[in-house]
Protein backbone atom coordinates (compact mmCIF):
# COMPACT_ATOMS: atom_id res chain seq x y z
CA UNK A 1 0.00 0.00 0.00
CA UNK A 2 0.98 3.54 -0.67
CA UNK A 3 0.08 6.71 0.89
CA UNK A 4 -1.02 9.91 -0.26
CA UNK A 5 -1.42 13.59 1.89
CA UNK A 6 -4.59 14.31 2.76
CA UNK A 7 -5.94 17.21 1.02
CA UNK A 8 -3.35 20.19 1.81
CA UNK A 9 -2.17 18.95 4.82
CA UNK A 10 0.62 16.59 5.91
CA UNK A 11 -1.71 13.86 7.05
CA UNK A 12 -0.56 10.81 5.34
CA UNK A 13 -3.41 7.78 4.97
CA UNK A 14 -3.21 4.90 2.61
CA UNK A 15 -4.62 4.96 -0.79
CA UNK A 16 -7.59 2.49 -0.04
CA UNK A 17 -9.93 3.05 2.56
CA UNK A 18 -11.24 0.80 5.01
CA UNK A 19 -15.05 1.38 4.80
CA UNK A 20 -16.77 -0.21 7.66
CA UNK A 21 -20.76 0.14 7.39
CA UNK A 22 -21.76 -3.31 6.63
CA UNK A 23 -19.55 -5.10 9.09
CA UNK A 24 -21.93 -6.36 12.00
CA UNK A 25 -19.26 -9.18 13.68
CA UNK A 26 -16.43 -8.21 16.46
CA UNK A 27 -14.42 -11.05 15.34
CA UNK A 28 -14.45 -10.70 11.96
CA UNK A 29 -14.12 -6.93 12.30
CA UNK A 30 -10.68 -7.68 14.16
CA UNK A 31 -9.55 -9.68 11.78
CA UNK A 32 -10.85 -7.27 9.35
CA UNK A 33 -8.27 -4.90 10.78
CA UNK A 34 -5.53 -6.87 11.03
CA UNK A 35 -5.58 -7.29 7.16
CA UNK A 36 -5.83 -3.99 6.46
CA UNK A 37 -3.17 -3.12 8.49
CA UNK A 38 -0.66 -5.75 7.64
CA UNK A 39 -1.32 -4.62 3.89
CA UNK A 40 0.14 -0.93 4.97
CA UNK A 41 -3.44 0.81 5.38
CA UNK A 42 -4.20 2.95 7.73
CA UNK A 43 -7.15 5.21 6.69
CA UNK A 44 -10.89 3.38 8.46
CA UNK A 45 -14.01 4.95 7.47
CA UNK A 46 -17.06 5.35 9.94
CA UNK A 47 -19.98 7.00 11.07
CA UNK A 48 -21.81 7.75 13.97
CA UNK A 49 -25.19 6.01 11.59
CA UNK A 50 -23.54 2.97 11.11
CA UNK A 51 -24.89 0.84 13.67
CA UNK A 52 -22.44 -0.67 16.26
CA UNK A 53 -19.38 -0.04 13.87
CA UNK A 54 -17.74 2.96 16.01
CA UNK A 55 -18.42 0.94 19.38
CA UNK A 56 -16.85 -2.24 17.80
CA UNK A 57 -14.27 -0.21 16.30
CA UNK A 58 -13.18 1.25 20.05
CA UNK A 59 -13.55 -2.59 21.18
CA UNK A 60 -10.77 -3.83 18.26
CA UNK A 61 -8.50 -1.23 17.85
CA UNK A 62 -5.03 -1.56 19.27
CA UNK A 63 -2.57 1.06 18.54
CA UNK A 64 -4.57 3.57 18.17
CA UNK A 65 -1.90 6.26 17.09
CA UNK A 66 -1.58 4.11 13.64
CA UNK A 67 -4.17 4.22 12.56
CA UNK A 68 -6.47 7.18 10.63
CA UNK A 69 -9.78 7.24 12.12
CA UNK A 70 -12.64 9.23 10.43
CA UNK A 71 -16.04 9.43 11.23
CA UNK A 72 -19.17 11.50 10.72
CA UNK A 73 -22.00 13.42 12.65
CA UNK A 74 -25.32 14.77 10.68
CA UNK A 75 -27.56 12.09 10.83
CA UNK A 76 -29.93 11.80 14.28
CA UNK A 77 -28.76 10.44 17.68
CA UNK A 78 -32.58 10.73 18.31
CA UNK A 79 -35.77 11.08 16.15
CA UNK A 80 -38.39 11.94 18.12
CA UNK A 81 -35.28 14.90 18.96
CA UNK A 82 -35.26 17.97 16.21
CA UNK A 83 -31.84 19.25 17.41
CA UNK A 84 -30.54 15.71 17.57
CA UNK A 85 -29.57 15.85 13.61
CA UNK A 86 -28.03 18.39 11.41
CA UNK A 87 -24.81 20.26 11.27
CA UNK A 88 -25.71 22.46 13.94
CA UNK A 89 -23.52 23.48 16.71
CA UNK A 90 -25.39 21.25 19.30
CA UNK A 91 -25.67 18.58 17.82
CA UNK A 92 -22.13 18.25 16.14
CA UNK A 93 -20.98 18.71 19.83
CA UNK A 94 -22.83 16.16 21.20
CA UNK A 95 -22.08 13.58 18.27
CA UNK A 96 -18.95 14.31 18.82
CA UNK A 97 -18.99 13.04 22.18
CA UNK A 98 -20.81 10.31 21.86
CA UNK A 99 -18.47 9.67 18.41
CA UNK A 100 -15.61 9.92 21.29
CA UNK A 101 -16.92 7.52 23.64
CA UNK A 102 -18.11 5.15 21.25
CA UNK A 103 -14.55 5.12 19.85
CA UNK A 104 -12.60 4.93 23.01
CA UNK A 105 -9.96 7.99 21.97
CA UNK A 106 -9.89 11.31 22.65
CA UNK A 107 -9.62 12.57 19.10
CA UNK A 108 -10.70 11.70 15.73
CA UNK A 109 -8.50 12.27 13.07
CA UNK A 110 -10.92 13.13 10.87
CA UNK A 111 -14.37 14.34 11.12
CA UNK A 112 -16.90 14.62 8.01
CA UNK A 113 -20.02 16.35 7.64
CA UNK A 114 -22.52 13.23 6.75
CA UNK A 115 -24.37 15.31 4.22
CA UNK A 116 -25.47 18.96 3.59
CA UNK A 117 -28.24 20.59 6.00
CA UNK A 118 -30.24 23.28 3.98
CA UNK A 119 -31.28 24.55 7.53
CA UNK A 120 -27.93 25.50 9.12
CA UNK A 121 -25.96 28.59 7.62
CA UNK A 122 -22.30 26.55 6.25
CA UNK A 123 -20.67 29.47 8.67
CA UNK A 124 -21.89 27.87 11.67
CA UNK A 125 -21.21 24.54 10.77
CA UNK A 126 -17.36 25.83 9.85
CA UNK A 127 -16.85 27.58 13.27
CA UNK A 128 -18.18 25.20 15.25
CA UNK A 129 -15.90 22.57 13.25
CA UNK A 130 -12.95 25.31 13.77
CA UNK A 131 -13.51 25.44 17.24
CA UNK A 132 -13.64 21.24 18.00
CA UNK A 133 -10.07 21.73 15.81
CA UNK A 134 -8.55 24.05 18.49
CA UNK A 135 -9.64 22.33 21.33
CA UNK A 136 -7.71 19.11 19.67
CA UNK A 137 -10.53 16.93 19.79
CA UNK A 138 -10.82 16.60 15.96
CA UNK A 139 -7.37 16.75 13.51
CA UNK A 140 -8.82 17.34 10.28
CA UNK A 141 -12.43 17.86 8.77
CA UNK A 142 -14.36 16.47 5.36
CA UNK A 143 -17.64 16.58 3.92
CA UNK A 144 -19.73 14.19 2.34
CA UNK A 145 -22.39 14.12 0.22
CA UNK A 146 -22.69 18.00 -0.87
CA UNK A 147 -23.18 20.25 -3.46
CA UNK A 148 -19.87 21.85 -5.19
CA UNK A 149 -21.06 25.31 -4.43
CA UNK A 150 -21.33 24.70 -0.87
CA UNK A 151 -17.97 23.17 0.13
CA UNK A 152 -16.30 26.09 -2.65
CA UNK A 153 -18.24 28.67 -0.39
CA UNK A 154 -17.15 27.18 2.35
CA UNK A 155 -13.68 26.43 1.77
CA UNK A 156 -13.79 30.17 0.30
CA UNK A 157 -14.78 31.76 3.74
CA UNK A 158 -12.63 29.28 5.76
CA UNK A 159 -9.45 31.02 3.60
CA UNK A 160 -10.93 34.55 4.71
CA UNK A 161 -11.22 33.88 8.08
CA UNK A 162 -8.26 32.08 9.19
CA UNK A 163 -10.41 28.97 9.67
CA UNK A 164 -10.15 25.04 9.48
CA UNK A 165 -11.24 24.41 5.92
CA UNK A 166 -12.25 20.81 4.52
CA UNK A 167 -9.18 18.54 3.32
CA UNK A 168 -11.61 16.18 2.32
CA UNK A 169 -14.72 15.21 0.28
CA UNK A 170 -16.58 12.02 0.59
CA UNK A 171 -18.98 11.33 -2.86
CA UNK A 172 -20.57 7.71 -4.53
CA UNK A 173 -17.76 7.20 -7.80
CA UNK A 174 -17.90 4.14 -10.33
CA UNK A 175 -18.21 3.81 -14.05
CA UNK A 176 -21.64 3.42 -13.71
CA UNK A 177 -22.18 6.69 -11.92
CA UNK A 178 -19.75 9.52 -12.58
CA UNK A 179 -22.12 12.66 -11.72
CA UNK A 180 -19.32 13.81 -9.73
CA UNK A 181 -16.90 14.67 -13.11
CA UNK A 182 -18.79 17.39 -13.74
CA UNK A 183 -18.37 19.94 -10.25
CA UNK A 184 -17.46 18.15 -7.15
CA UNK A 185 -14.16 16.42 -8.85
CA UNK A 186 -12.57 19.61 -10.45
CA UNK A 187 -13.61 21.60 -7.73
CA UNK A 188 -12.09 19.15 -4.98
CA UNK A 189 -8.98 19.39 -7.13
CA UNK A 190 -8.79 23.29 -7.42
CA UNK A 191 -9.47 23.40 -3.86
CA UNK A 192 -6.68 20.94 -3.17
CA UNK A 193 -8.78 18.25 -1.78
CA UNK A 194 -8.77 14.32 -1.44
CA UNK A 195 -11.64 12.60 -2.62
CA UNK A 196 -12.68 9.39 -1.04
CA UNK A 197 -15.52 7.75 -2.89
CA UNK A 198 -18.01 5.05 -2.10
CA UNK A 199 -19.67 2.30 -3.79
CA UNK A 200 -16.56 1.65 -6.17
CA UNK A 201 -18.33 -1.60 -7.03
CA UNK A 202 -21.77 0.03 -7.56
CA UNK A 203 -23.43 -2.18 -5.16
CA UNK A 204 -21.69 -5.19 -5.88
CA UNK A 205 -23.06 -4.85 -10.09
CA UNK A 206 -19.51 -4.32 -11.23
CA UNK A 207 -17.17 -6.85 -8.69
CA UNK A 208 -18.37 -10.07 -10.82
CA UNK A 209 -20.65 -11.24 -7.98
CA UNK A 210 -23.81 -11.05 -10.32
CA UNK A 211 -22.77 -13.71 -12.66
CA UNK A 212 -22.23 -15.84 -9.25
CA UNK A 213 -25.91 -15.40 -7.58
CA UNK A 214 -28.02 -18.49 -8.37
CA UNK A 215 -31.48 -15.99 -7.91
CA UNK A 216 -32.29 -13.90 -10.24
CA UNK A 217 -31.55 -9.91 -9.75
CA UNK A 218 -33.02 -7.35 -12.31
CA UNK A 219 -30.47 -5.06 -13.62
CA UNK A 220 -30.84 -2.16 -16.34
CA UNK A 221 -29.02 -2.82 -19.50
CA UNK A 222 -26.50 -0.36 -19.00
CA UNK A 223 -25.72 -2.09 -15.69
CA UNK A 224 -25.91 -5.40 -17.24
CA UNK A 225 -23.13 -3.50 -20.14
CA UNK A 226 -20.96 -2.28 -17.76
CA UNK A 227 -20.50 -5.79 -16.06
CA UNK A 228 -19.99 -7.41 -18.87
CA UNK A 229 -17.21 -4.56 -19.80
CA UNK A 230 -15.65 -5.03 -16.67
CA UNK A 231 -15.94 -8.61 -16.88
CA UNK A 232 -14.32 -8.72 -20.72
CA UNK A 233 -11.23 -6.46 -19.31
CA UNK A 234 -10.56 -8.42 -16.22
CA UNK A 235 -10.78 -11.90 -18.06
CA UNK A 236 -7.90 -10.50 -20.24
CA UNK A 237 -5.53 -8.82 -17.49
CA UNK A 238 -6.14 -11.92 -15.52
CA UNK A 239 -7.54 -10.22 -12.53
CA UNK A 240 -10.91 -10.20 -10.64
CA UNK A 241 -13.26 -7.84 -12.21
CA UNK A 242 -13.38 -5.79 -8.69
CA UNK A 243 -9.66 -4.51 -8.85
CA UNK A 244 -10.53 -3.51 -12.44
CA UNK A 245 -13.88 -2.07 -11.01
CA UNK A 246 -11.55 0.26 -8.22
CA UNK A 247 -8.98 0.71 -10.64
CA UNK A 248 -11.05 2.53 -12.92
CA UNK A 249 -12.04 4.58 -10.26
CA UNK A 250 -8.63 5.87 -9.43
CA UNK A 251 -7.33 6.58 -12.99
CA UNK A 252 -8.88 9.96 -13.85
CA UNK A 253 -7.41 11.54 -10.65
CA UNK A 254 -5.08 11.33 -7.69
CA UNK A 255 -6.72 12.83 -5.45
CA UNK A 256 -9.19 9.96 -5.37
CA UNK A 257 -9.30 7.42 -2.76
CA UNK A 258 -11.49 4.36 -2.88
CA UNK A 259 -13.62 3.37 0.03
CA UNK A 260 -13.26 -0.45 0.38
CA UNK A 261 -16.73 -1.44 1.86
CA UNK A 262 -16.41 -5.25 2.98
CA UNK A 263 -18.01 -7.75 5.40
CA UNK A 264 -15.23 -10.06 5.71
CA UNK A 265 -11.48 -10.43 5.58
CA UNK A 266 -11.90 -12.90 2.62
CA UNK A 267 -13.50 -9.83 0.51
CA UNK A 268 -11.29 -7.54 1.85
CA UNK A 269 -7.71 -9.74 0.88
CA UNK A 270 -9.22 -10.06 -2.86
CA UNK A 271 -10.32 -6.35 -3.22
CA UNK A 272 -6.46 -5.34 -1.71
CA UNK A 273 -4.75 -6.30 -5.19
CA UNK A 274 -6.87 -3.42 -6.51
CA UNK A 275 -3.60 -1.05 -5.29
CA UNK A 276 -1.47 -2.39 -7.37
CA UNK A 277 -2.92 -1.86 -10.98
CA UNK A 278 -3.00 0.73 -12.91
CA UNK A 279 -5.42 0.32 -16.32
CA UNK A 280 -3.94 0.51 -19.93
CA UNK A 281 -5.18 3.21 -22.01
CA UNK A 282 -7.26 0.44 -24.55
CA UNK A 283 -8.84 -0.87 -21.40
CA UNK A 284 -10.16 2.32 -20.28
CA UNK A 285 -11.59 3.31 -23.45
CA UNK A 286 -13.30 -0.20 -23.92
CA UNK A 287 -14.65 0.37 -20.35
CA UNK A 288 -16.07 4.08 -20.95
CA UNK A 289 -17.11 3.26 -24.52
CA UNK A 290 -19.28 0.54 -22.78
CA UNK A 291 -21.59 2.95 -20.79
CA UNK A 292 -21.28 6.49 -22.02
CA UNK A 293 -21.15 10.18 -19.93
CA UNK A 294 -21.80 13.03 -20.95
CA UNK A 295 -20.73 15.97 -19.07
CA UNK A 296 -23.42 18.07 -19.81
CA UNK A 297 -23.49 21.89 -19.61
CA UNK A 298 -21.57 24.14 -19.17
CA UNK A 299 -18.24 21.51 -19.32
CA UNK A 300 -19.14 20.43 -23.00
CA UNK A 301 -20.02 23.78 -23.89
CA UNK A 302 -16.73 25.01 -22.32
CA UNK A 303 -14.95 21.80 -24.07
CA UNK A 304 -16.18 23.33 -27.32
CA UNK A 305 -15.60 26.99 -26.60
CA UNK A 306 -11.54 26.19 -25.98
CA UNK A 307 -11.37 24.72 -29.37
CA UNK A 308 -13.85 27.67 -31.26
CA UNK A 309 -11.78 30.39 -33.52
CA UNK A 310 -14.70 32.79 -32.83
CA UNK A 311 -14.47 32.61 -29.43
CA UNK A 312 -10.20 32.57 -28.72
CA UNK A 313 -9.29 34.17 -32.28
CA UNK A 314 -7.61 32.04 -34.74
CA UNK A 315 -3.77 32.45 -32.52
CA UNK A 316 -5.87 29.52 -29.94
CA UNK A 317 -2.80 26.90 -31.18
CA UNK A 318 -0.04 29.17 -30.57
CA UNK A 319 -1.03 29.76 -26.96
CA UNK A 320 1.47 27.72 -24.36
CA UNK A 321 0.02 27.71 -21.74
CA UNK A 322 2.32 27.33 -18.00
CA UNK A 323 -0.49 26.19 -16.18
CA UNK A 324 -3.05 23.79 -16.95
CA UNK A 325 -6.54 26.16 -17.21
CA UNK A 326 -8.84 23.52 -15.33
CA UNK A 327 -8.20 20.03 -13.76
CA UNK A 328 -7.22 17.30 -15.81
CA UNK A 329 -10.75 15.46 -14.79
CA UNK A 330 -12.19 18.35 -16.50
CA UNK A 331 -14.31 17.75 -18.97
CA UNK A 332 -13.47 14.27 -18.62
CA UNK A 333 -12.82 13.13 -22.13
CA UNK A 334 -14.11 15.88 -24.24
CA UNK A 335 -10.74 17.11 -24.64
């Protein structure tokens, strides 16, 4: 396993994460961690939502100080409670606490936002955040599950006001859904962010496992094509089709980091070899060319616009540029 710094900070965490949401056994979550761990990662992946995981986490964990722990507050400690949820002051302070206790440490190395709360102003959320930061209870802060506006506004007023801005953003990302290529990826990168993404596998469609279930599951066609392309590329790199599933995933940028969502150390040890390959160009395009994206507006239109005499002049070829004008993610492949 390699590492890579988190966000625009010196935090280094391991370039798979260890999501935990769907692991519901002590023992197997121990050996769980033990496999991670001996493969070089570091970087776990919980939430306050997910059932027992942070209490069985705090159960499991030895050496705490190796190991990156982040978790998330949003969702409600209480639902007959209105201030028990959202990104509130109160309630991130309390989840927090009960995030601490639950964990057995007296910090978390980094704490996401769950998802975006229409009904609390992002500059509360951001001081309160700042203020858990100075008091050394949290290392680091992410967001999840938000729209590209928000965390640019509020990484914008963070930089104004000498605050604690997010490192990190937290978003779904497979071939089957790559919404995120069209704001939240090239504005994660222009903000200097890392990106860990869920559902790698897209619910298990593209790790081969379909072809294996003996009842029947109804998938679209264009899940049902992107299988079958993931399939056709594995069967001729000789690999399972979920490292070519996570691979693709990490290609377009490095500031991606897969979430590696298992229930067992088996699944984990066969989705570890995902680290160590890297696509070929041919493989990529078959993949892409299998289910296509478009970008939509305005990235197309902007794609199109670059390339446009009437809009640069006809001296658009004999411009060299020393900085790259947008994120190599950006417009994907309409370049």
């Amino acid at each position: 396993m390699r590492y890579r710094l988190f966000g625009r900070t010196g935090l280094r965490v391991s370039e798979l994460v260890l999501g935990t949401m769907v692991i519901d056994d002590v023992d197997e979550y121990r050996r769980i961690l033990h496999v991670f761990a001996d493969a070089g990662g570091n970087f776990i992946d919980t939430a306050s939502a997910y059932g027992a995981s942070e209490e069985m986490l705090g159960t499991v964990l030895d050496r705490r100080d190796r190991f990156v722990i982040g978790t998330k507050y949003t969702l409600t400690r209480d639902a007959s409670d209105p201030n028990a949820s959202g990104n509130h002051r109160k309630n991130l302070v309390r989840s927090l606490e009960q995030s601490l206790r639950r964990l057995r440490t007296d910090y978390i190395d980094v704490y996401w936002v769950h998802v975006w709360d229409r009904h609390t102003p992002i500059e509360e959320t951001l001081r309160a955040l700042d203020d858990v930061v100075r008091t050394g209870k949290v290392l680091y802060i992410g967001i999840s599950d938000a729209p590209a506006w928000v965390v640019a506004q509020a990484n914008t007023l963070a930089q104004c006001r000498d605050q604690t801005p997010f490192a990190g953003l937290q978003v779904p990302y497979n071939l089957l859904q790559r919404d995120i290529e069209r704001e939240l990826l090239p504005m994660a990168e222009a903000f200097g962010m890392s990106v860990t993404t869920w559902a790698p596998l897209a619910r298990g469609i593209l790790s081969g496992a379909a072809g294996r279930r003996t009842t029947a599951v109804q998938h679209t066609e264009r899940e049902r094509a992107a299988a079958a392309a993931v399939g056709t590329v594995a069967a001729e790199l000789g690999v399972p089709p979920a490292h070519v599933a996570i691979a693709w995933s990490r290609h377009r940028s490095p500031a991606v980091l897969p979430i590696i969502g298992v229930s067992t150390a088996a699944q984990l040890m066969e989705n570890l070899g995902a680290a160590g390959l890297t696509l070929p160009e041919d493989a990529i395009t078959a993949l892409e060319a299998a289910v296509p994206f478009e970008l939509g507006f305005p990235g197309d239109f902007i794609a199109q616009s670059e390339r446009s005499p009437h809009v640069y002049g006809d001296t658009r070829d004999r411009v060299d540029a020393h900085r790259r004008s947008r994120p190599a993610a950006y417009p994907g492949n309409h370049t």
